[in-house]
PDB file of N, CA and C in Angstrom:
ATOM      1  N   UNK A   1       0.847  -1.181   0.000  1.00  0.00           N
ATOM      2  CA  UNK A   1       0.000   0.000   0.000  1.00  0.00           C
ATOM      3  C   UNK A   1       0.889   1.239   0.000  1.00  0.00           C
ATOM      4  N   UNK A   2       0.511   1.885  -0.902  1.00  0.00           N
ATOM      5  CA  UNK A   2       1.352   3.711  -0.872  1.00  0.00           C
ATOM      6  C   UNK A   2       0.997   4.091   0.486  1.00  0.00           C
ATOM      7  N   UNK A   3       1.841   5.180   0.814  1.00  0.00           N
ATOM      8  CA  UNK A   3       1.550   5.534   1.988  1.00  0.00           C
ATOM      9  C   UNK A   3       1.607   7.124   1.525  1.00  0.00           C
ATOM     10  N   UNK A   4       0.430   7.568   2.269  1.00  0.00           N
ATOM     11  CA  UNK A   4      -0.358   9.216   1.538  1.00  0.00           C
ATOM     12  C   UNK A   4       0.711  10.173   1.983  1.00  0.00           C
ATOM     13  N   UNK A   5       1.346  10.948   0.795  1.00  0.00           N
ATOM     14  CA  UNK A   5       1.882  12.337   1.205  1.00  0.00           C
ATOM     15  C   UNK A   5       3.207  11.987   0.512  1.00  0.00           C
ATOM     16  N   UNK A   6       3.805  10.751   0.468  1.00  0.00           N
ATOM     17  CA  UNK A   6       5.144  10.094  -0.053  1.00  0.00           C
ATOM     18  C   UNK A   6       5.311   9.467  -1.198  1.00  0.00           C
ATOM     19  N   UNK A   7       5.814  10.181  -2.222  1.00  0.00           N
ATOM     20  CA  UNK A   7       5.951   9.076  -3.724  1.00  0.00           C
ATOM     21  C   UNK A   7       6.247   7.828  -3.950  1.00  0.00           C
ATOM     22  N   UNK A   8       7.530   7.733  -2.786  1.00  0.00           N
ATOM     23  CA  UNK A   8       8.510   6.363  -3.186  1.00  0.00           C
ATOM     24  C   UNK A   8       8.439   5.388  -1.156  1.00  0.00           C
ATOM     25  N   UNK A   9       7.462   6.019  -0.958  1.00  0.00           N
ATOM     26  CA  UNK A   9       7.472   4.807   0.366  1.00  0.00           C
ATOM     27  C   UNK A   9       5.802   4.278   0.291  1.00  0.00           C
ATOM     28  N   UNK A  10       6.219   3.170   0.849  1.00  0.00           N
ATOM     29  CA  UNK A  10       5.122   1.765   0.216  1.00  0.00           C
ATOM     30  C   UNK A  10       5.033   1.033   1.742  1.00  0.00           C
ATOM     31  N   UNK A  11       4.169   0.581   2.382  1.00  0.00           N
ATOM     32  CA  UNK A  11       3.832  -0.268   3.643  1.00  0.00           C
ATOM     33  C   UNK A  11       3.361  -1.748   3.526  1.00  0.00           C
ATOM     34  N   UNK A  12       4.257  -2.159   4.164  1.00  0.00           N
ATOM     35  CA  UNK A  12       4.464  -3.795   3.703  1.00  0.00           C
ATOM     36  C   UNK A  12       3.519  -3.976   4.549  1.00  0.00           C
ATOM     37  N   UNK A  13       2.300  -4.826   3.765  1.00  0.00           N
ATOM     38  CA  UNK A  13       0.761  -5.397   4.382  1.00  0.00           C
ATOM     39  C   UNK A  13       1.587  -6.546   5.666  1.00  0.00           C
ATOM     40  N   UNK A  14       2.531  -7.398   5.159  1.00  0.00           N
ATOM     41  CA  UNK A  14       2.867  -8.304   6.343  1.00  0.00           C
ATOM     42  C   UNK A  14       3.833  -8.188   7.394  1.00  0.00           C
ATOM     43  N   UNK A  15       4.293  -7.176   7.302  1.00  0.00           N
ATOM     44  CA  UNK A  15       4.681  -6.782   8.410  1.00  0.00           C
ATOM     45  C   UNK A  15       4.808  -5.598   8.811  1.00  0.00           C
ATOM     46  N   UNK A  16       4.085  -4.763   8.058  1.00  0.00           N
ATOM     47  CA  UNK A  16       3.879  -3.386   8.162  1.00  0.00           C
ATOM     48  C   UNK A  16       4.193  -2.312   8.107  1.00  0.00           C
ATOM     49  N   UNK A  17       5.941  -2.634   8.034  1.00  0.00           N
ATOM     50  CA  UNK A  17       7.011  -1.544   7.646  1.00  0.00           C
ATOM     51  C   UNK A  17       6.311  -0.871   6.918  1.00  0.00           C
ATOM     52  N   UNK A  18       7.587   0.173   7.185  1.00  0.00           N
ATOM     53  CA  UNK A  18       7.563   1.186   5.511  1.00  0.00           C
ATOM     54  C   UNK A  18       9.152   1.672   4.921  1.00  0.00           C
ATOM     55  N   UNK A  19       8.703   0.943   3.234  1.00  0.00           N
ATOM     56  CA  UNK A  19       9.670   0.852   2.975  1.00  0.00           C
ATOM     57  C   UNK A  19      10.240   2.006   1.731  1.00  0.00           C
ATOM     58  N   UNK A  20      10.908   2.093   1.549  1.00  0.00           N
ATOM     59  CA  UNK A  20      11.587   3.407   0.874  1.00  0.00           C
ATOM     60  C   UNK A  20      11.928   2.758  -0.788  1.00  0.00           C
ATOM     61  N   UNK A  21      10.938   2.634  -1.839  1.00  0.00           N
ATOM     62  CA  UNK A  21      11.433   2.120  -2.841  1.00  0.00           C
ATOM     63  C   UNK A  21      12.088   3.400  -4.054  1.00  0.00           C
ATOM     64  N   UNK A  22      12.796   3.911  -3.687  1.00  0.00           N
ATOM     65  CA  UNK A  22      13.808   4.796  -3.995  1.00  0.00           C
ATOM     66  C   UNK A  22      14.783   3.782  -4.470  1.00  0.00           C
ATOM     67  N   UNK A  23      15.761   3.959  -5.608  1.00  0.00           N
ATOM     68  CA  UNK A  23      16.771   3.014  -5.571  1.00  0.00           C
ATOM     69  C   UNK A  23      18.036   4.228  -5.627  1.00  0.00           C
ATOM     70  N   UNK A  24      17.991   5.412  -6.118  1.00  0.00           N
ATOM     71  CA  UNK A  24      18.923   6.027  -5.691  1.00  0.00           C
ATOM     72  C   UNK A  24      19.272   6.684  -4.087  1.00  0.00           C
ATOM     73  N   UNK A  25      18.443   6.631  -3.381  1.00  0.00           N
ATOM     74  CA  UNK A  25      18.257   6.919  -2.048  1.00  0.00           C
ATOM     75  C   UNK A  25      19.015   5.218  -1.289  1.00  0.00           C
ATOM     76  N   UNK A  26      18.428   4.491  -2.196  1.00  0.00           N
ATOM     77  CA  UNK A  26      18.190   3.365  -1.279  1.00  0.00           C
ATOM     78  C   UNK A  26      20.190   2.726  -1.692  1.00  0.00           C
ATOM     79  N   UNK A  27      20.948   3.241  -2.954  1.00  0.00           N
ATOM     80  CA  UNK A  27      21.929   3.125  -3.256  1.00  0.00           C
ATOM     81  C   UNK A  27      23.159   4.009  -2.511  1.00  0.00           C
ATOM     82  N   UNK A  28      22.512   5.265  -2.224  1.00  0.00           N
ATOM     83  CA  UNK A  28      23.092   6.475  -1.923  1.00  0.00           C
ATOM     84  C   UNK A  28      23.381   5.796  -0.144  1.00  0.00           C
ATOM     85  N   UNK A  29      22.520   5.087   0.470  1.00  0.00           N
ATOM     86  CA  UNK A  29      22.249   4.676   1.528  1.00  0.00           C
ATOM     87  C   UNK A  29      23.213   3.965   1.953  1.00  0.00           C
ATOM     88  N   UNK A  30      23.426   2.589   1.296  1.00  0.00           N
ATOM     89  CA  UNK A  30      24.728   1.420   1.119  1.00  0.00           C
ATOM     90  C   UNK A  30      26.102   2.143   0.745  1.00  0.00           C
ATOM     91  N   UNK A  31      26.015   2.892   0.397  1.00  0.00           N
ATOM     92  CA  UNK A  31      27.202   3.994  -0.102  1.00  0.00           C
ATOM     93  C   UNK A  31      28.066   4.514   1.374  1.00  0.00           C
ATOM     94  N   UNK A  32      26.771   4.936   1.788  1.00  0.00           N
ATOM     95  CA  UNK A  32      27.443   5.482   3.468  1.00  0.00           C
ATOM     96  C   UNK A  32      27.782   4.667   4.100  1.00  0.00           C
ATOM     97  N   UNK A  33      27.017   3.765   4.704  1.00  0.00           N
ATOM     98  CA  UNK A  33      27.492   2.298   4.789  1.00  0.00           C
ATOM     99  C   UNK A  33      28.822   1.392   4.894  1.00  0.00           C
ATOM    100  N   UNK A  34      29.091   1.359   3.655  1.00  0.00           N
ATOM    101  CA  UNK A  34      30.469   1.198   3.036  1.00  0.00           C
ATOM    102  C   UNK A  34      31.636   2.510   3.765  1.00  0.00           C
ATOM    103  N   UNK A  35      31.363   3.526   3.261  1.00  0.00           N
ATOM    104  CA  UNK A  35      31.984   4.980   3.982  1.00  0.00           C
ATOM    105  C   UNK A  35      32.256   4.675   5.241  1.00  0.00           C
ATOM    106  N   UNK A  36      31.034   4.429   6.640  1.00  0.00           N
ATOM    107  CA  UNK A  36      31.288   4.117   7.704  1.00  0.00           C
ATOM    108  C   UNK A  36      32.378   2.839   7.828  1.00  0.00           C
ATOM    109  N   UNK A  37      32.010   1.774   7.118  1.00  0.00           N
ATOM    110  CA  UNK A  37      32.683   0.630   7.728  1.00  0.00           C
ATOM    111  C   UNK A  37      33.867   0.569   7.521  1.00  0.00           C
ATOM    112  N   UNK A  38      34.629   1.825   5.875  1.00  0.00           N
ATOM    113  CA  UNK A  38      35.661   1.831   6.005  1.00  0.00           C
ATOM    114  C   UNK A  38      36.592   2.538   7.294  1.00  0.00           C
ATOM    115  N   UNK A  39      35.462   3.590   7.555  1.00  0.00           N
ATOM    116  CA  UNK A  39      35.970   4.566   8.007  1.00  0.00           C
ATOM    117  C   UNK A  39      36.354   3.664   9.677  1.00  0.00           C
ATOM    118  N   UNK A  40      35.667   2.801  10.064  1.00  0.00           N
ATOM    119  CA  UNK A  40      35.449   2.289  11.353  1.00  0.00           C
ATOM    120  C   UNK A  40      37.287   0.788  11.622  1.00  0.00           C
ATOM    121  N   UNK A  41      37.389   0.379  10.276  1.00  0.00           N
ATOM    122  CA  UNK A  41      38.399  -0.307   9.891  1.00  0.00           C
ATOM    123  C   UNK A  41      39.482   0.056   9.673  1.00  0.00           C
ATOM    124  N   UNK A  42      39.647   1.476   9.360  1.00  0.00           N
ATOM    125  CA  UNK A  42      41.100   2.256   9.731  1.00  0.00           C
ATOM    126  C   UNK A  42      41.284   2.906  10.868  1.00  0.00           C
ATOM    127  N   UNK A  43      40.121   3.227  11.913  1.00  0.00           N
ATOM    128  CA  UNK A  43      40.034   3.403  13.008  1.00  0.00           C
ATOM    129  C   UNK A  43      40.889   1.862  13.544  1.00  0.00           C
ATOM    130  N   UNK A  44      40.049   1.428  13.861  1.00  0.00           N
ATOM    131  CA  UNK A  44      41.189  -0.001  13.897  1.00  0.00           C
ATOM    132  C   UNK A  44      41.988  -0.384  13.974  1.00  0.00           C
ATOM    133  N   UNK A  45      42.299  -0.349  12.718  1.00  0.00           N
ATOM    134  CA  UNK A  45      43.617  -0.660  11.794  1.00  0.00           C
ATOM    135  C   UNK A  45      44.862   0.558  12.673  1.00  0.00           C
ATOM    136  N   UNK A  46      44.428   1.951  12.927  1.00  0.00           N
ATOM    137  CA  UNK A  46      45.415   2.675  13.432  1.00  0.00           C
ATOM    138  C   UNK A  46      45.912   2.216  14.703  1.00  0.00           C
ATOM    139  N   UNK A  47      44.584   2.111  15.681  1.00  0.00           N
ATOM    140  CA  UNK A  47      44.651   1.798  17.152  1.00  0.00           C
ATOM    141  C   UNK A  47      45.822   0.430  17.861  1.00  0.00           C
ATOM    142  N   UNK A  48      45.668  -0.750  16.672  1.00  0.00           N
ATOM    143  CA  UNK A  48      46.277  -1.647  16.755  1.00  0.00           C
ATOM    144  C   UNK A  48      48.032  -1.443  16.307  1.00  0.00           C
ATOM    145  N   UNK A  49      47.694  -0.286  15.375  1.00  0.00           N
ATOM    146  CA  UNK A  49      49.341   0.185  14.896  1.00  0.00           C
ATOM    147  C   UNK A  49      50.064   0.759  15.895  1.00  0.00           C
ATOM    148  N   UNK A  50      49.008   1.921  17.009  1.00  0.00           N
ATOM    149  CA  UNK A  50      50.192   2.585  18.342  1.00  0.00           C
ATOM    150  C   UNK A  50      49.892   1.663  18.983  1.00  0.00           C
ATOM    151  N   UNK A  51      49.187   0.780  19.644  1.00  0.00           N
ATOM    152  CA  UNK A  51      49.743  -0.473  20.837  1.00  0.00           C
ATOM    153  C   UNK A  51      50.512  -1.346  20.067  1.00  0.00           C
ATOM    154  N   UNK A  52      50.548  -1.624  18.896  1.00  0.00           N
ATOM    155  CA  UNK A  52      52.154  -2.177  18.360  1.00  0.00           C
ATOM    156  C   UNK A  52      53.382  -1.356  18.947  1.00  0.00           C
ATOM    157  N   UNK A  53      53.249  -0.327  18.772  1.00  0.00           N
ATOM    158  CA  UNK A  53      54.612   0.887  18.796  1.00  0.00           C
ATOM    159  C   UNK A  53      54.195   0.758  20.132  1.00  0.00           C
ATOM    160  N   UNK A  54      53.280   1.215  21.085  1.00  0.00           N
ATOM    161  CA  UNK A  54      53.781   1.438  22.655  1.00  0.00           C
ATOM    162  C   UNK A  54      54.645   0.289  23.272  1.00  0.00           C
ATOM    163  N   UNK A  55      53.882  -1.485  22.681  1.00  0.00           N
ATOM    164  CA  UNK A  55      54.728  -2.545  22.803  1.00  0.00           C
ATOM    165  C   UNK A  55      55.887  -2.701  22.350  1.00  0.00           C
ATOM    166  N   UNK A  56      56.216  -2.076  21.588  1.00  0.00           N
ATOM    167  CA  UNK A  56      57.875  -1.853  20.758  1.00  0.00           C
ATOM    168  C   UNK A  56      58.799  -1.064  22.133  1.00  0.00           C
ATOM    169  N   UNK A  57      58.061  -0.018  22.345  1.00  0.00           N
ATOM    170  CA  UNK A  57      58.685   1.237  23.168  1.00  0.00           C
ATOM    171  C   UNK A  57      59.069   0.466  24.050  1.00  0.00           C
ATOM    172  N   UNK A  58      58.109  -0.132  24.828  1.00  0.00           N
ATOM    173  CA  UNK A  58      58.209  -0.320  26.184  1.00  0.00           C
ATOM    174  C   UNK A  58      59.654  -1.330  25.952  1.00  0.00           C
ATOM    175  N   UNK A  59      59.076  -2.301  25.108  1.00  0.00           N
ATOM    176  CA  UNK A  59      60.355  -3.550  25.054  1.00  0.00           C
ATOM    177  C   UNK A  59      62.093  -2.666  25.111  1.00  0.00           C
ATOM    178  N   UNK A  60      61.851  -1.322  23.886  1.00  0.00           N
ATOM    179  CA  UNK A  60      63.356  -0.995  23.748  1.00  0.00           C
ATOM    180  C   UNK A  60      63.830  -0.513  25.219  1.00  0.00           C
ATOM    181  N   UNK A  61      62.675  -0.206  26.300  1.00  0.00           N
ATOM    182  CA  UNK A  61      63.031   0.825  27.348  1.00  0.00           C
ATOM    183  C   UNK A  61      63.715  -0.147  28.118  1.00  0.00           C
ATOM    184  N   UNK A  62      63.132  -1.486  28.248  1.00  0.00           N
ATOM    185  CA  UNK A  62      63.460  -2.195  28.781  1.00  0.00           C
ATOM    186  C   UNK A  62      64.612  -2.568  28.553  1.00  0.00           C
ATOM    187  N   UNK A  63      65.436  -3.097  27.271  1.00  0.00           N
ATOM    188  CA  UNK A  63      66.614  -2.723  26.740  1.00  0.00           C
ATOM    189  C   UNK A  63      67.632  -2.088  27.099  1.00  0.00           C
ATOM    190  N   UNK A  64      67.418  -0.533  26.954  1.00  0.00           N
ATOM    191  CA  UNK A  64      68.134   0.350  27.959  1.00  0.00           C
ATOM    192  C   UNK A  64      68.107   0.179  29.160  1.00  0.00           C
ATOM    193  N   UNK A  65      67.252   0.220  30.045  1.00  0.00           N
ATOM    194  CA  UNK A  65      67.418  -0.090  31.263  1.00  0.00           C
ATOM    195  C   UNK A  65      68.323  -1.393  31.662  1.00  0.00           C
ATOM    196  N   UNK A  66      68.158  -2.595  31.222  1.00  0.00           N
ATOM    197  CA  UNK A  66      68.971  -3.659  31.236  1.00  0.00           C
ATOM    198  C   UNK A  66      70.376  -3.117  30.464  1.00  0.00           C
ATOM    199  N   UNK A  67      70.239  -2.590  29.901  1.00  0.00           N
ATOM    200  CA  UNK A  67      72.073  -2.062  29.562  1.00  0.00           C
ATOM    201  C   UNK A  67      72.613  -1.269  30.397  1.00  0.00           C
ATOM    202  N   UNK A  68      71.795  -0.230  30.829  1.00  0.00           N
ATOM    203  CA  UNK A  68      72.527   0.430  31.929  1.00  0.00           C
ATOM    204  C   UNK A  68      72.746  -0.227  33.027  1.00  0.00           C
ATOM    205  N   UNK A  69      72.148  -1.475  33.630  1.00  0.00           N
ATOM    206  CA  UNK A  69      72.828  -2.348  34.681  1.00  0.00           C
ATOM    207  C   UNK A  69      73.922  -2.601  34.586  1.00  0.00           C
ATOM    208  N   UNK A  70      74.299  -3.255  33.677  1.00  0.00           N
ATOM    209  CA  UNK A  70      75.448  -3.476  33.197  1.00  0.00           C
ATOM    210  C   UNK A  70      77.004  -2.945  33.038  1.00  0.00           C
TER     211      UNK A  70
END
């Protein structure tokens, strides 16, 4: 069923939604999507790169410190 006032949204009789049959909206949509999840995966991807390097640090400090015993 159309739903009054909206060109491209339609109400699903079985479960009642309403759905947006736009395909450039509905493309434009998955687009962001994609955008976020990259954006969420180099978030990531960075976070795991400085606790690499803080674990590097710490190891070289340790290094020095054990050399200066010496």
């Amino acid at each position: 069923m159309k739903v009054s006032g909206h060109e491209n949204l339609v109400r699903d009789t079985n479960s009642n939604a309403i759905i947006n049959t736009n395909i450039t909206e509905y493309k434009a949509y998955l687009s962001r999507i994609k955008i976020r999840q990259r954006e969420s995966d180099l978030m990531r991807e960075q976070v795991n790169e400085i606790n690499s390097l803080k674990k590097e640090l710490r190891e070289i400090k340790k290094l020095i410190v054990d050399l200066g015993k010496k």
